[in-house]
PDB file of N, CA and C in Angstrom:
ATOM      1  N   UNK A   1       0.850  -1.180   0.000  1.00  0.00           N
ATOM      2  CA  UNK A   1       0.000   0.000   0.000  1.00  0.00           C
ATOM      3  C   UNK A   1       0.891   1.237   0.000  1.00  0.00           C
ATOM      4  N   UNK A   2       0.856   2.407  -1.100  1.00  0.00           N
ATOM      5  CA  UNK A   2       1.395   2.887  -1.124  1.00  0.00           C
ATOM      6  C   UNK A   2       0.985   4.679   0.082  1.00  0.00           C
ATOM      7  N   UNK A   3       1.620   4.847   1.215  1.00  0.00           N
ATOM      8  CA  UNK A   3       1.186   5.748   2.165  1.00  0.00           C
ATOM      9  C   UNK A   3       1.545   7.248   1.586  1.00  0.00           C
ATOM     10  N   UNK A   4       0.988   8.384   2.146  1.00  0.00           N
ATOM     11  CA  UNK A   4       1.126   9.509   1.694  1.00  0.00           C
ATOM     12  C   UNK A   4       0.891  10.165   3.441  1.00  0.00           C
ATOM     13  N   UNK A   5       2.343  11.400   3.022  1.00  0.00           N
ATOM     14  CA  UNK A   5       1.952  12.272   4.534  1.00  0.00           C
ATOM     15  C   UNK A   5       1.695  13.505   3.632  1.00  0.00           C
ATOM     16  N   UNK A   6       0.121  14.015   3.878  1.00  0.00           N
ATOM     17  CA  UNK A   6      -0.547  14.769   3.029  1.00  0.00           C
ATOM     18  C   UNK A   6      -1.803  15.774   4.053  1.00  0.00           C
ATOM     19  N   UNK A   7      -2.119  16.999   2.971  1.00  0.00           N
ATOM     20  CA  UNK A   7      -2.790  17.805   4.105  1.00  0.00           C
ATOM     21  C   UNK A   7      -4.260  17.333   3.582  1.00  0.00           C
ATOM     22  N   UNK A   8      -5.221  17.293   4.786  1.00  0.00           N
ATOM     23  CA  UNK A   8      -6.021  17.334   4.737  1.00  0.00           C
ATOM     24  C   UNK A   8      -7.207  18.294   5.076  1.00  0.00           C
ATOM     25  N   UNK A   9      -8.167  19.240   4.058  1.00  0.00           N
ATOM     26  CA  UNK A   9      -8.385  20.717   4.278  1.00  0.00           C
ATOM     27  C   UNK A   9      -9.644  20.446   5.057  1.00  0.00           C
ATOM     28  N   UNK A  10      -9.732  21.448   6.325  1.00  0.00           N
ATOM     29  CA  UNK A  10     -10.585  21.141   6.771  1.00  0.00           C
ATOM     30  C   UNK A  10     -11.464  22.989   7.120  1.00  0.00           C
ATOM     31  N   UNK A  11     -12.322  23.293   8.055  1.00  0.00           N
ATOM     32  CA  UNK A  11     -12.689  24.583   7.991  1.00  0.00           C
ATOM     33  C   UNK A  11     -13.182  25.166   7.142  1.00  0.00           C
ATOM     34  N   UNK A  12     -13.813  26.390   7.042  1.00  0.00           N
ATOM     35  CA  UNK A  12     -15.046  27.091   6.017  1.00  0.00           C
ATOM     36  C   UNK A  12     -14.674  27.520   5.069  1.00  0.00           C
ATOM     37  N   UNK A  13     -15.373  28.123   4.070  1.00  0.00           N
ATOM     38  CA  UNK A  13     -15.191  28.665   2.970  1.00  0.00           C
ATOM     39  C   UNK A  13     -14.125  29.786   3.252  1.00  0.00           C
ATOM     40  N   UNK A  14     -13.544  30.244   2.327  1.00  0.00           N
ATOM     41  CA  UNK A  14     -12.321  31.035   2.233  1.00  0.00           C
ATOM     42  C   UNK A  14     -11.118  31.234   3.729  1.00  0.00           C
ATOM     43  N   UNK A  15     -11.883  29.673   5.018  1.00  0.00           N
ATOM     44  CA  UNK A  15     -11.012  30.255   5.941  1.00  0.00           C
ATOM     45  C   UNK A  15     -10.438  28.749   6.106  1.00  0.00           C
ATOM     46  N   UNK A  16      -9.283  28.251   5.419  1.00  0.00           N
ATOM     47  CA  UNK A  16      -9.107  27.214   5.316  1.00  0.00           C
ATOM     48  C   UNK A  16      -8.027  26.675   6.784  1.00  0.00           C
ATOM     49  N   UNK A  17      -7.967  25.684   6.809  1.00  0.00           N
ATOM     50  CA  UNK A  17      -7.257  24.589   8.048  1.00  0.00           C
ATOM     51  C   UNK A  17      -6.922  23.493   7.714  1.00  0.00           C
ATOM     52  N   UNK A  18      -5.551  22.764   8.154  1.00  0.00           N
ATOM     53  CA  UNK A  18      -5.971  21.668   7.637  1.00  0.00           C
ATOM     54  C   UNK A  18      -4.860  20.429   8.610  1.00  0.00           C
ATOM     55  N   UNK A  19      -5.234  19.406   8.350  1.00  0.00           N
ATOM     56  CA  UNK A  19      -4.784  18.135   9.290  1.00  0.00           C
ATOM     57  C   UNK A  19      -3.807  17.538   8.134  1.00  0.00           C
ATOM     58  N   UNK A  20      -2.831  17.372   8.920  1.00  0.00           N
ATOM     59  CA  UNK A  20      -1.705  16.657   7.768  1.00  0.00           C
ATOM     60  C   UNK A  20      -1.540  15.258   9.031  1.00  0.00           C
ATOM     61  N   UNK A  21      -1.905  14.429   7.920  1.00  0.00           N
ATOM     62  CA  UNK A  21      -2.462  13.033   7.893  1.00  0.00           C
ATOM     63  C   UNK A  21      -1.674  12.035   7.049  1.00  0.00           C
ATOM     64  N   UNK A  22      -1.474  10.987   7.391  1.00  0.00           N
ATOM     65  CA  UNK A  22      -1.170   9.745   6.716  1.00  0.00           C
ATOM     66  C   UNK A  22      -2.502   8.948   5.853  1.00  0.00           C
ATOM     67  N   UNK A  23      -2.171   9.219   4.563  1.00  0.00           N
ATOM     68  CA  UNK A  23      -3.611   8.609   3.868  1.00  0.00           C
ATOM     69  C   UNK A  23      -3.011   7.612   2.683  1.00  0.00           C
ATOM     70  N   UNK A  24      -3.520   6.456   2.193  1.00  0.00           N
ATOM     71  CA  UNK A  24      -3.404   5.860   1.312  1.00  0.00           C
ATOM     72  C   UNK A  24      -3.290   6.913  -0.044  1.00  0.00           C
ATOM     73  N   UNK A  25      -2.472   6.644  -1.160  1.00  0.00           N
ATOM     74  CA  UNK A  25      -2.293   7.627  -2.335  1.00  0.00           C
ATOM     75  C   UNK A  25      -3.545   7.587  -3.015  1.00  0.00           C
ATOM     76  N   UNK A  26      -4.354   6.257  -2.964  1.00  0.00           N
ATOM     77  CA  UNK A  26      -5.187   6.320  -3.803  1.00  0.00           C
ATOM     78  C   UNK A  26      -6.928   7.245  -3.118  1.00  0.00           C
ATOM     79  N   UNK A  27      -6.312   7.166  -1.888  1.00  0.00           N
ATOM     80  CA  UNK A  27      -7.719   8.572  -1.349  1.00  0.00           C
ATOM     81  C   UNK A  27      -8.172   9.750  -1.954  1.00  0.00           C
ATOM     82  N   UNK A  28      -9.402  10.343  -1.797  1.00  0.00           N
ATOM     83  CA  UNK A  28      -9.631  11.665  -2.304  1.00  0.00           C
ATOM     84  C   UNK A  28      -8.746  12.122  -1.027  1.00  0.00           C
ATOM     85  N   UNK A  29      -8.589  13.486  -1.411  1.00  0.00           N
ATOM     86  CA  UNK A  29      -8.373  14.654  -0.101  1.00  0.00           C
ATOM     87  C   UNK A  29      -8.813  14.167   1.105  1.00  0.00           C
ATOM     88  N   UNK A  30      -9.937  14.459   1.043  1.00  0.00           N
ATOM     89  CA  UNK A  30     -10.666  14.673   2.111  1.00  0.00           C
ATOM     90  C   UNK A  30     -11.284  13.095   2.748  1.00  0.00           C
ATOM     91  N   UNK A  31     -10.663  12.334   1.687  1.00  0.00           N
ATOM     92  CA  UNK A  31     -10.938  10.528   2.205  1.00  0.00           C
ATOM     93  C   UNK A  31     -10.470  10.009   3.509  1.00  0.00           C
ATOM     94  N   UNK A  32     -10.782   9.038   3.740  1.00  0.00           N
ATOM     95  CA  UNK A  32     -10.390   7.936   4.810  1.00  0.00           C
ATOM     96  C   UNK A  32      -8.819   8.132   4.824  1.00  0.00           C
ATOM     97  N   UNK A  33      -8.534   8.563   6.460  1.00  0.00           N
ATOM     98  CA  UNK A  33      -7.433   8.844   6.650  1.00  0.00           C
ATOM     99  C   UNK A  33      -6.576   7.340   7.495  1.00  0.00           C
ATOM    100  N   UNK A  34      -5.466   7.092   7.558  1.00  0.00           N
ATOM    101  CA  UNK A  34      -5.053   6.500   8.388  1.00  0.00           C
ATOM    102  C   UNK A  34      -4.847   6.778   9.803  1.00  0.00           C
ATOM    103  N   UNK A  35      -4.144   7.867   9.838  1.00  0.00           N
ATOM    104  CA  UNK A  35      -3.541   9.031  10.955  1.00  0.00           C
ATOM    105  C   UNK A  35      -3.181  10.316  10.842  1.00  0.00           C
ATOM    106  N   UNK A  36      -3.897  11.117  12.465  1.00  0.00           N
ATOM    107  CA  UNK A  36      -4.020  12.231  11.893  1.00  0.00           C
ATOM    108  C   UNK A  36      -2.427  12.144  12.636  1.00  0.00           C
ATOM    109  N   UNK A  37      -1.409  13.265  12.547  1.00  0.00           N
ATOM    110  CA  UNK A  37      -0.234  13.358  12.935  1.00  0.00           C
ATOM    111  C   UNK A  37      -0.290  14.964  13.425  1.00  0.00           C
ATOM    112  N   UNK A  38      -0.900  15.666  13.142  1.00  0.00           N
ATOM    113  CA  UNK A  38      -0.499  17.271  13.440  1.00  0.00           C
ATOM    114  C   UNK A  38      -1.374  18.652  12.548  1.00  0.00           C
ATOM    115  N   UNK A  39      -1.492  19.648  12.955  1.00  0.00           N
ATOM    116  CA  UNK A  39      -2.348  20.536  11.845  1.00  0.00           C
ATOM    117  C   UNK A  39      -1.500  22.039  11.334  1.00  0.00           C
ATOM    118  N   UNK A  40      -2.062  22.082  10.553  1.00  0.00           N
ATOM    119  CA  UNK A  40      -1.525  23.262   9.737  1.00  0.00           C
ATOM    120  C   UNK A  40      -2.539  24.787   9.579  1.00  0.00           C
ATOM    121  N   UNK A  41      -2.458  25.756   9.611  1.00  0.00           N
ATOM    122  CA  UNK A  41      -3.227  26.829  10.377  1.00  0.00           C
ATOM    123  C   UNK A  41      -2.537  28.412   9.426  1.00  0.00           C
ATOM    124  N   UNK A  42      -3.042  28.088   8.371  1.00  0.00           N
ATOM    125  CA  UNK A  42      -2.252  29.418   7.420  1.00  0.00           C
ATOM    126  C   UNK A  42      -3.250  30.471   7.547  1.00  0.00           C
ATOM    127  N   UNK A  43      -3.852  30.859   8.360  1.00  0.00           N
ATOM    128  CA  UNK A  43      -4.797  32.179   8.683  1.00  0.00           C
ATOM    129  C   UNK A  43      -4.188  32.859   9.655  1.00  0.00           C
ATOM    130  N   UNK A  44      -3.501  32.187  10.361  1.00  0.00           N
ATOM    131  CA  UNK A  44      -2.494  33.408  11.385  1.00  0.00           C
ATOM    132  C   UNK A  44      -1.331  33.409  10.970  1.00  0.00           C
ATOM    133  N   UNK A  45      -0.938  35.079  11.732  1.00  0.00           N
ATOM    134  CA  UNK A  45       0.339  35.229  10.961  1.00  0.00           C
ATOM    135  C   UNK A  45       1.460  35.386  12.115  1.00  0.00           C
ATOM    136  N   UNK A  46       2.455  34.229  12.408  1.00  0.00           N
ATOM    137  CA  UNK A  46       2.983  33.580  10.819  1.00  0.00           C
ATOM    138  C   UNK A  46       1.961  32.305  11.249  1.00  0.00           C
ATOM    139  N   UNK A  47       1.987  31.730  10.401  1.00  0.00           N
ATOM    140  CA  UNK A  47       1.272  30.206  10.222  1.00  0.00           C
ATOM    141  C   UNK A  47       1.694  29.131  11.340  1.00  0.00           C
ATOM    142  N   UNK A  48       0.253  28.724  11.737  1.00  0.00           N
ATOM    143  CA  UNK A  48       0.701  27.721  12.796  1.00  0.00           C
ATOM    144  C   UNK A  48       1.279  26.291  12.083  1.00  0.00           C
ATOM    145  N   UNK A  49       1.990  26.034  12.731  1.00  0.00           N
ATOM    146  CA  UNK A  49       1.937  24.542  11.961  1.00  0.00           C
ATOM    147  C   UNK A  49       2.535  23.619  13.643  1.00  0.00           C
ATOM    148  N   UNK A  50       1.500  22.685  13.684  1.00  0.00           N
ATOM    149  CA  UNK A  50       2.493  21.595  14.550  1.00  0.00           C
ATOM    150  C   UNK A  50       2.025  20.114  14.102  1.00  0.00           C
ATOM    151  N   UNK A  51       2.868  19.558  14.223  1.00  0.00           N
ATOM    152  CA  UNK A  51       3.150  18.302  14.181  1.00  0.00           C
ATOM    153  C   UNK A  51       3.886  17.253  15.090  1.00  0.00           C
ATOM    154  N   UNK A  52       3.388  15.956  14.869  1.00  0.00           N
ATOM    155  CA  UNK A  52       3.927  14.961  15.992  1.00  0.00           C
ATOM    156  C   UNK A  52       5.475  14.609  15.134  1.00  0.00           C
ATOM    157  N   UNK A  53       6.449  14.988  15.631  1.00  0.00           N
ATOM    158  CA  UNK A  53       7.502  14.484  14.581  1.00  0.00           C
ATOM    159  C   UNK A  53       7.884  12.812  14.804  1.00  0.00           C
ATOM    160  N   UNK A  54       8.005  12.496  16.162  1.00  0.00           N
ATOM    161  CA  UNK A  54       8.141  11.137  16.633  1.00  0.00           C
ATOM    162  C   UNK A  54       7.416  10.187  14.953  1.00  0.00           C
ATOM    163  N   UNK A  55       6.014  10.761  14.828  1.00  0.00           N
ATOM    164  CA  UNK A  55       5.346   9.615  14.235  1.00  0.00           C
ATOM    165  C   UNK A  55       5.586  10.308  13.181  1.00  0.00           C
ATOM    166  N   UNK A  56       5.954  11.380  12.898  1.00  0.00           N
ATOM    167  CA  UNK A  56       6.328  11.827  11.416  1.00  0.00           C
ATOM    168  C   UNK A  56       7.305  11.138  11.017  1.00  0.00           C
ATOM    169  N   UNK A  57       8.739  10.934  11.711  1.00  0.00           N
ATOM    170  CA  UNK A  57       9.830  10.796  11.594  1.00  0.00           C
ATOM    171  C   UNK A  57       9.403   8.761  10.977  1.00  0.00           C
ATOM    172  N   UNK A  58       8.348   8.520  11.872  1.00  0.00           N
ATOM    173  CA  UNK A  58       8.147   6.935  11.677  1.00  0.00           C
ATOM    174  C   UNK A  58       7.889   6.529  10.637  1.00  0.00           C
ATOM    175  N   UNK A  59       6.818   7.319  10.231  1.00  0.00           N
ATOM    176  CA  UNK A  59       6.409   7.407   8.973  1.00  0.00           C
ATOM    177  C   UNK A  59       6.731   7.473   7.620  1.00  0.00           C
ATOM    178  N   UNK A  60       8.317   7.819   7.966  1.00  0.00           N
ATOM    179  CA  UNK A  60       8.667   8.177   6.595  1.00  0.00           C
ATOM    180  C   UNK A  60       9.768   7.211   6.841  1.00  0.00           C
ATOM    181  N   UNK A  61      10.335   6.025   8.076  1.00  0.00           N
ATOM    182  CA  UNK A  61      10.815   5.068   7.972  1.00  0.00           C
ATOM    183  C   UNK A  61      10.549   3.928   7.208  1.00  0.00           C
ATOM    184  N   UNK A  62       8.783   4.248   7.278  1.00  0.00           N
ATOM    185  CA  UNK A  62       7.791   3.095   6.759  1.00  0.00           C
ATOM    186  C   UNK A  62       7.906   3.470   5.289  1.00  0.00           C
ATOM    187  N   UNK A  63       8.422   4.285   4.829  1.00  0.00           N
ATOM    188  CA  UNK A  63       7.820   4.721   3.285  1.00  0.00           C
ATOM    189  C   UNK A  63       7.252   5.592   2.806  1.00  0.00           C
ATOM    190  N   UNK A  64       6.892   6.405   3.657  1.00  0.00           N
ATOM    191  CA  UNK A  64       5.549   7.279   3.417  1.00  0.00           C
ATOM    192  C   UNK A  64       6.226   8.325   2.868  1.00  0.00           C
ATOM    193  N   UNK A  65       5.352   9.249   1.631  1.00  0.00           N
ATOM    194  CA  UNK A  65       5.891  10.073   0.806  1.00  0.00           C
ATOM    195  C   UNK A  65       5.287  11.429   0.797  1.00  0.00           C
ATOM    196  N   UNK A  66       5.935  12.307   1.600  1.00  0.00           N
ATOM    197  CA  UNK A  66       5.001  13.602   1.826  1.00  0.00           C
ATOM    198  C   UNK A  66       4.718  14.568   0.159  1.00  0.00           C
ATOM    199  N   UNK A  67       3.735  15.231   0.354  1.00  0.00           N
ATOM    200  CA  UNK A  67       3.535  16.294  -0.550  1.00  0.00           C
ATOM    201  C   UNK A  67       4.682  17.074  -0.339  1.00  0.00           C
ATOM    202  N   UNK A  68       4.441  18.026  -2.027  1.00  0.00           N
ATOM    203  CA  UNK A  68       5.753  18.778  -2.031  1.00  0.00           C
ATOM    204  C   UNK A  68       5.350  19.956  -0.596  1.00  0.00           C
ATOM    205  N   UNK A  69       3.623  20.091  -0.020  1.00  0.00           N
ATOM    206  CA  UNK A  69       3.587  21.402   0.823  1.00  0.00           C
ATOM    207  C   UNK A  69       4.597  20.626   2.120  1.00  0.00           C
ATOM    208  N   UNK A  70       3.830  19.528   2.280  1.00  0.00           N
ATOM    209  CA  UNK A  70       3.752  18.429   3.492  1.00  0.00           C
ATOM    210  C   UNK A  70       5.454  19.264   3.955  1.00  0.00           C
ATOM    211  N   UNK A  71       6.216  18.412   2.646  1.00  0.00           N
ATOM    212  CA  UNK A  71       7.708  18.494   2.767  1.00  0.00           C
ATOM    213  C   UNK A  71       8.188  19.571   3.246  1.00  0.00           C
ATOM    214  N   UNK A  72       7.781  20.808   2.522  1.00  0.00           N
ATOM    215  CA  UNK A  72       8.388  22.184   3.234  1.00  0.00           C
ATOM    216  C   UNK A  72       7.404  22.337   4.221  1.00  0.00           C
ATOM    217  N   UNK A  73       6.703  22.076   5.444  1.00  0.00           N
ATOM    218  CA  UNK A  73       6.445  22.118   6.317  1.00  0.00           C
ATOM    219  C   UNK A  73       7.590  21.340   7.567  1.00  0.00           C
ATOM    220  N   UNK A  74       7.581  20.391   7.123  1.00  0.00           N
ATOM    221  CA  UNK A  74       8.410  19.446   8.057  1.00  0.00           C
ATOM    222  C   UNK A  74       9.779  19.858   8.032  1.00  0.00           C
ATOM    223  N   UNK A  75      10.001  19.970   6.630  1.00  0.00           N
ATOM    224  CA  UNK A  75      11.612  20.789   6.478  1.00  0.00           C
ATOM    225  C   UNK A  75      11.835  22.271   7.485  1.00  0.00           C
ATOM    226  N   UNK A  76      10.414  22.495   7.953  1.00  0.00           N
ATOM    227  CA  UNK A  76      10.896  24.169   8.599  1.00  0.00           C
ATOM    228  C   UNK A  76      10.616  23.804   9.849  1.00  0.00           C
ATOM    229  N   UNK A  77      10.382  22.703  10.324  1.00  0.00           N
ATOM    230  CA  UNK A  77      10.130  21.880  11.867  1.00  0.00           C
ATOM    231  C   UNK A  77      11.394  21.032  11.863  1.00  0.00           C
ATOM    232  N   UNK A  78      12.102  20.921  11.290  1.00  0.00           N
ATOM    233  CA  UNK A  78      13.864  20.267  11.438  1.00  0.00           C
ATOM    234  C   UNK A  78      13.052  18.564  11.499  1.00  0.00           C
ATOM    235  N   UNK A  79      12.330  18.163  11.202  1.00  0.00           N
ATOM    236  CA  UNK A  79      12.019  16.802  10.816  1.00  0.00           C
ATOM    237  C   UNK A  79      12.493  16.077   9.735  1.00  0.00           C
ATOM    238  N   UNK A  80      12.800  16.222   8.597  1.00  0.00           N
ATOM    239  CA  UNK A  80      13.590  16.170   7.509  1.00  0.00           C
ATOM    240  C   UNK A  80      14.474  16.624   7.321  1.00  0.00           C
ATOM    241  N   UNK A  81      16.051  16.237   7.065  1.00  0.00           N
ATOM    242  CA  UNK A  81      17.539  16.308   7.164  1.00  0.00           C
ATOM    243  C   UNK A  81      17.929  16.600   5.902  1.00  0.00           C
TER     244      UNK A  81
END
C-alpha cells in the first residue's frame, strides 16, 4: 500500500485549516485517513503549523511520501535532514 503524509483541508469557505495526515495515495483529499499526525493553520500570521515528529519521523521510515507542501512544512520543523 502505497502511504502519503498529506494535508487534509478542513474549515469554512475562504477560511481554510488543515490536518496533515497519513492517507493511502489512492484517497480523495478529504478521504479515509489512516492518521491524523499534526495541523496546519495558514490564517495566522505567521502560520501555525504543529506536528507529531516522533510519528512523522516513523512514517517516513515506513515509506511514506510527503507532498511537495507536506515536505516544506516538516523541512521548517527540522524533521527532515
Amino acid at each position: 500500500m502505497a502511504t502519503k503524509i498529506r494535508l487534509k483541508r478542513m474549515g469554512g469557505k475562504k477560511k481554510p485549516f488543515y490536518r496533515v495526515v497519513i492517507a493511502d495515495a489512492r484517497e480523495p483529499r478529504g478521504g479515509r485517513v489512516i492518521e491524523e499526525i499534526g495541523t496546519y493553520d495558514p490564517g495566522v500570521d505567521p502560520a501555525a503549523v504543529h506536528v507529531d515528529a516522533d510519528r512523522a519521523r516513523d512514517w517516513l521510515s515506513k515509506g511514506a511520501q510527503p507532498t511537495d507542501r507536506v515536505r516544506t512544512l516538516l523541512g521548517k520543523l527540522g524533521v527532515l535532514s
